[in-house]
N, C-alpha and C. Protein backbone atom coordinates (compact mmCIF):
# COMPACT_ATOMS: atom_id res chain seq x y z
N UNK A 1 28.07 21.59 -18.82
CA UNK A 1 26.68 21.29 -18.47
C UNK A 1 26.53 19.85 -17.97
N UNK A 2 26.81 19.03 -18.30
CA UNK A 2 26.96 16.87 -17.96
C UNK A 2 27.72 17.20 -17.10
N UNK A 3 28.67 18.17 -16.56
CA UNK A 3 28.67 18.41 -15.07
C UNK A 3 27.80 18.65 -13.86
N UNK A 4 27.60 19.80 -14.03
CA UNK A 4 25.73 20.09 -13.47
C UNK A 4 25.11 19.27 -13.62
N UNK A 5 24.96 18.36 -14.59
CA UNK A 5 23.93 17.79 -14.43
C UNK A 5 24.42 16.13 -13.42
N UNK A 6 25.29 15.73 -13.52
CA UNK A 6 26.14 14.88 -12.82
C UNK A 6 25.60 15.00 -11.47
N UNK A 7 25.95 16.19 -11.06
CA UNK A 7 25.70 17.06 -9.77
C UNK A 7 24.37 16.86 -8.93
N UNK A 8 23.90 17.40 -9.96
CA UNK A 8 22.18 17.23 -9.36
C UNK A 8 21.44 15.82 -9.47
N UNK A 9 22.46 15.06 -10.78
CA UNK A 9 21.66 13.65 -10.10
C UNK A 9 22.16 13.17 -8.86
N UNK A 10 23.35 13.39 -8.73
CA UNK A 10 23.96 12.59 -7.52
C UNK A 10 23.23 13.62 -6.05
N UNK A 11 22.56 14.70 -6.49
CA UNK A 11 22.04 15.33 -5.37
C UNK A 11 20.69 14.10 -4.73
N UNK A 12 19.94 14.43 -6.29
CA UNK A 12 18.50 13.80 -6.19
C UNK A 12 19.17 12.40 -5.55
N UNK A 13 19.85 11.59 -5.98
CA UNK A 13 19.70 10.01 -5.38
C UNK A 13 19.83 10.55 -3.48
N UNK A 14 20.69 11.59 -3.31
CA UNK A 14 20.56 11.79 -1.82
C UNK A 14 19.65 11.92 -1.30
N UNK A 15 18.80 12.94 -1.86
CA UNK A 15 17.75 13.08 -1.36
C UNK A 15 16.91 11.82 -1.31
N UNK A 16 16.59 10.83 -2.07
CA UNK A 16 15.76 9.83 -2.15
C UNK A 16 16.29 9.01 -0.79
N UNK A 17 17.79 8.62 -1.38
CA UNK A 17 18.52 8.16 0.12
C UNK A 17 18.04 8.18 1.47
N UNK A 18 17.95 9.40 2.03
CA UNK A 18 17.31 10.12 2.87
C UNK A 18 16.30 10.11 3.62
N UNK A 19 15.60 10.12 2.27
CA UNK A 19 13.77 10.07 2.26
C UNK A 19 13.55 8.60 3.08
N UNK A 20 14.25 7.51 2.24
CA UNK A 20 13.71 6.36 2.66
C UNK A 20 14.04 5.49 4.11
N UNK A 21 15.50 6.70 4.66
CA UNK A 21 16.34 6.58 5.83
C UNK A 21 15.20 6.88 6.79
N UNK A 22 14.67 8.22 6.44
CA UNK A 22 13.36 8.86 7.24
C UNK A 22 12.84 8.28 7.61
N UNK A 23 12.00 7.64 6.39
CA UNK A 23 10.73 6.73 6.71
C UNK A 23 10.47 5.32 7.19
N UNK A 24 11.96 4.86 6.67
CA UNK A 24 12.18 3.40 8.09
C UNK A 24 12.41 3.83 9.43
N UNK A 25 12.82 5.06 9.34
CA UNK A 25 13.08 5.21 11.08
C UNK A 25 11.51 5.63 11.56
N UNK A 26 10.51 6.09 10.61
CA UNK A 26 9.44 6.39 11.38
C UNK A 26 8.50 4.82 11.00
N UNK A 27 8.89 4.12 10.25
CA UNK A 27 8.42 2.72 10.07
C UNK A 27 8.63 1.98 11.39
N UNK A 28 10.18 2.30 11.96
CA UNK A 28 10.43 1.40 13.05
C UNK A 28 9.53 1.99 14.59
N UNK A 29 9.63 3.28 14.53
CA UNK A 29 9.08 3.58 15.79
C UNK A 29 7.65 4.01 15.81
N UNK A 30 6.77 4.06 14.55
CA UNK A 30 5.39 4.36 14.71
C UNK A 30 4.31 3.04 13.92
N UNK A 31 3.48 2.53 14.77
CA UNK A 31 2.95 1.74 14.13
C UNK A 31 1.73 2.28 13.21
N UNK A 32 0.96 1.44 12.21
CA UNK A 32 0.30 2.00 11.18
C UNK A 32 -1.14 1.66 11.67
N UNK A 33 -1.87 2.22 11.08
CA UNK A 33 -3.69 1.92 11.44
C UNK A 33 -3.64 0.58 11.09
N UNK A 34 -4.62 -0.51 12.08
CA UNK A 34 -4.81 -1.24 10.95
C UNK A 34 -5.22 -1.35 9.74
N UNK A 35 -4.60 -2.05 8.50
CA UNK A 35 -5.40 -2.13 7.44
C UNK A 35 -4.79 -1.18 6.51
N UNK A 36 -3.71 -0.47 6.83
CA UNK A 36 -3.75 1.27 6.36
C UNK A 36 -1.56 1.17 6.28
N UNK A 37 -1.73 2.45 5.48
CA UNK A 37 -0.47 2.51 5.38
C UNK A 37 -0.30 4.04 6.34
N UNK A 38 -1.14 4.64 7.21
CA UNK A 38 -1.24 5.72 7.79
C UNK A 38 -0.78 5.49 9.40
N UNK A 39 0.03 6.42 9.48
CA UNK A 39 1.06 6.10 10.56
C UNK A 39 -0.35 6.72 11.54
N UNK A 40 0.13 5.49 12.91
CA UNK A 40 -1.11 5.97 14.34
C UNK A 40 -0.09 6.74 15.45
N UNK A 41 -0.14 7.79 15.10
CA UNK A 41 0.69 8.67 16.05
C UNK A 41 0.02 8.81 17.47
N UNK A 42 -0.80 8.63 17.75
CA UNK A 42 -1.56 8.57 19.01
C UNK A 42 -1.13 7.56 19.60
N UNK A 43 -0.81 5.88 18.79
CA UNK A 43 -0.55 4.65 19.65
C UNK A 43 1.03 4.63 20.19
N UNK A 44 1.98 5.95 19.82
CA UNK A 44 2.85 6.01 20.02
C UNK A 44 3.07 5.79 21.79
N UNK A 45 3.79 5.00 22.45
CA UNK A 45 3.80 5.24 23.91
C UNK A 45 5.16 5.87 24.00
N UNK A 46 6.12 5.41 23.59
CA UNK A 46 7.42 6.07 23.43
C UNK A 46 8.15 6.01 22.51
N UNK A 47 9.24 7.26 22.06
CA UNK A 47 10.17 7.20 20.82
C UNK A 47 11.07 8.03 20.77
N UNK A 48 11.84 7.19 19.86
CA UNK A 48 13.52 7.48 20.29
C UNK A 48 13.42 9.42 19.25
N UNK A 49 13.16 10.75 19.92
CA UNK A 49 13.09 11.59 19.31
C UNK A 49 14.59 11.79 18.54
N UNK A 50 15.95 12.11 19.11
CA UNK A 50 16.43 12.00 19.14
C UNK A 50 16.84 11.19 17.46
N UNK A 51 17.02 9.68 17.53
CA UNK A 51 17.22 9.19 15.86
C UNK A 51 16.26 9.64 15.16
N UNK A 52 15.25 10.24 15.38
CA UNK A 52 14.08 10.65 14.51
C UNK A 52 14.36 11.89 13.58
N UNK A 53 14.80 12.85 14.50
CA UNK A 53 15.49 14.24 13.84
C UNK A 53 16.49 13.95 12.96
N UNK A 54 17.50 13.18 13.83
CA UNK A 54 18.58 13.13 13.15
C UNK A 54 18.21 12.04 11.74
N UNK A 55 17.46 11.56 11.24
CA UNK A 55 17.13 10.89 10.13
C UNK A 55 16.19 11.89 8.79
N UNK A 56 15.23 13.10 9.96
CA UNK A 56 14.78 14.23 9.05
C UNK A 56 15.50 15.25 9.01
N UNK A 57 17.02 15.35 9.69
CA UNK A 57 17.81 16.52 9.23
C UNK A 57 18.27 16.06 8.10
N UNK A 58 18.95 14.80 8.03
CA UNK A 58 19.57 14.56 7.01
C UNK A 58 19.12 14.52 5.29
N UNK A 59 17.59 14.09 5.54
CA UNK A 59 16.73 14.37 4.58
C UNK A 59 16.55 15.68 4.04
N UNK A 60 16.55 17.18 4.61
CA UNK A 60 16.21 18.08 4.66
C UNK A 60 17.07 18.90 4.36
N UNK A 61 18.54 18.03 4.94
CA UNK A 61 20.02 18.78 4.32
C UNK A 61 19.87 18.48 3.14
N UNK A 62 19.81 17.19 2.69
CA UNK A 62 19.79 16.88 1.12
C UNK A 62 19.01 17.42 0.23
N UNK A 63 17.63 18.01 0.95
CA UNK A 63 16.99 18.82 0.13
C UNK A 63 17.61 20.45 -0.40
N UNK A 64 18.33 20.77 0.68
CA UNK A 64 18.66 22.05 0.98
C UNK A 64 19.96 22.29 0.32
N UNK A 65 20.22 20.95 -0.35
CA UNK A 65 21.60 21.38 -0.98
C UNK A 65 21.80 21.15 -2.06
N UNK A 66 20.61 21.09 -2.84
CA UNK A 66 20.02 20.88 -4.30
C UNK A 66 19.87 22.44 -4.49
N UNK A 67 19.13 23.05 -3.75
CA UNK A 67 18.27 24.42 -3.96
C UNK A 67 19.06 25.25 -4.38
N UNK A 68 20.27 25.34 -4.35
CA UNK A 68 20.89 26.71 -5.35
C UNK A 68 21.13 25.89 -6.76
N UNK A 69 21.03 24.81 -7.04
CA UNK A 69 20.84 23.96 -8.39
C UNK A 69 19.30 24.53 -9.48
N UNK A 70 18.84 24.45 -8.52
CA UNK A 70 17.42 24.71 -8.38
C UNK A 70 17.02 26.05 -8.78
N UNK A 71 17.37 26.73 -7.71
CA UNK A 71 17.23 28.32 -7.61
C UNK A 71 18.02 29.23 -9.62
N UNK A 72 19.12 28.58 -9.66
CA UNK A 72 19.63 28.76 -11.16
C UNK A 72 19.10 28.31 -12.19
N UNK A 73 18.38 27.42 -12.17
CA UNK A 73 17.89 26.74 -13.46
C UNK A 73 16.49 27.11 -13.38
N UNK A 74 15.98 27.77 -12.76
CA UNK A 74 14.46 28.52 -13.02
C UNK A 74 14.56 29.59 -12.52
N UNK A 75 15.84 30.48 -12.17
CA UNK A 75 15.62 31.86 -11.76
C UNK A 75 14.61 32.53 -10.55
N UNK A 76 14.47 31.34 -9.53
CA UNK A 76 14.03 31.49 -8.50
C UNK A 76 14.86 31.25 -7.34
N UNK A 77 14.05 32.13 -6.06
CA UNK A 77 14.89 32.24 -4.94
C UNK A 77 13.97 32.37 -3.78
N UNK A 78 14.49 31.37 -2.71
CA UNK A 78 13.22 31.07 -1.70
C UNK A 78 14.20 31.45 -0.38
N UNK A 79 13.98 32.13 0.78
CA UNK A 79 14.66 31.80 2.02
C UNK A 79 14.12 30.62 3.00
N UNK A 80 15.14 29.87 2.68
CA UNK A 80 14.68 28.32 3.58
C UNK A 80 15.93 27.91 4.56
């Protein structure tokens, strides 16, 4: 079991990893309202789509590779 569980922490820090890879890359290419921590997707004139994906695949893999961790330890099952 302190195997599994080994496992899934070292999953979760990926995922966090990830998360925060994401959100500097959308930090770098989207500016925020003023005043606001709410991204202004409208003031966008151009962006690199391209590093954008590739920063929410990686996030999304990490999510996706927790889920049979997941799926066993509460006896649930999702197609994602």
């Amino acid at each position: 079991m302190q195997e599994k569980k080994e496992i899934v922490k070292n999953q979760i820090e990926e995922i966090l990893k990830a998360r925060g890879e994401f959100f500097a890359e959308l930090d770098r290419q989207v500016p925020k309202v003023a005043g606001t921590d709410v991204f202004d997707f409208a003031a966008v004139k151009e962006a690199d789509l391209k590093a954008l994906y590739a920063k929410f695949y990686s996030y999304d893999y990490s999510i996706r590779k927790l889920l049979p961790n997941v799926y066993e330890a509460f006896g649930v099952k999702f197609n994602v």
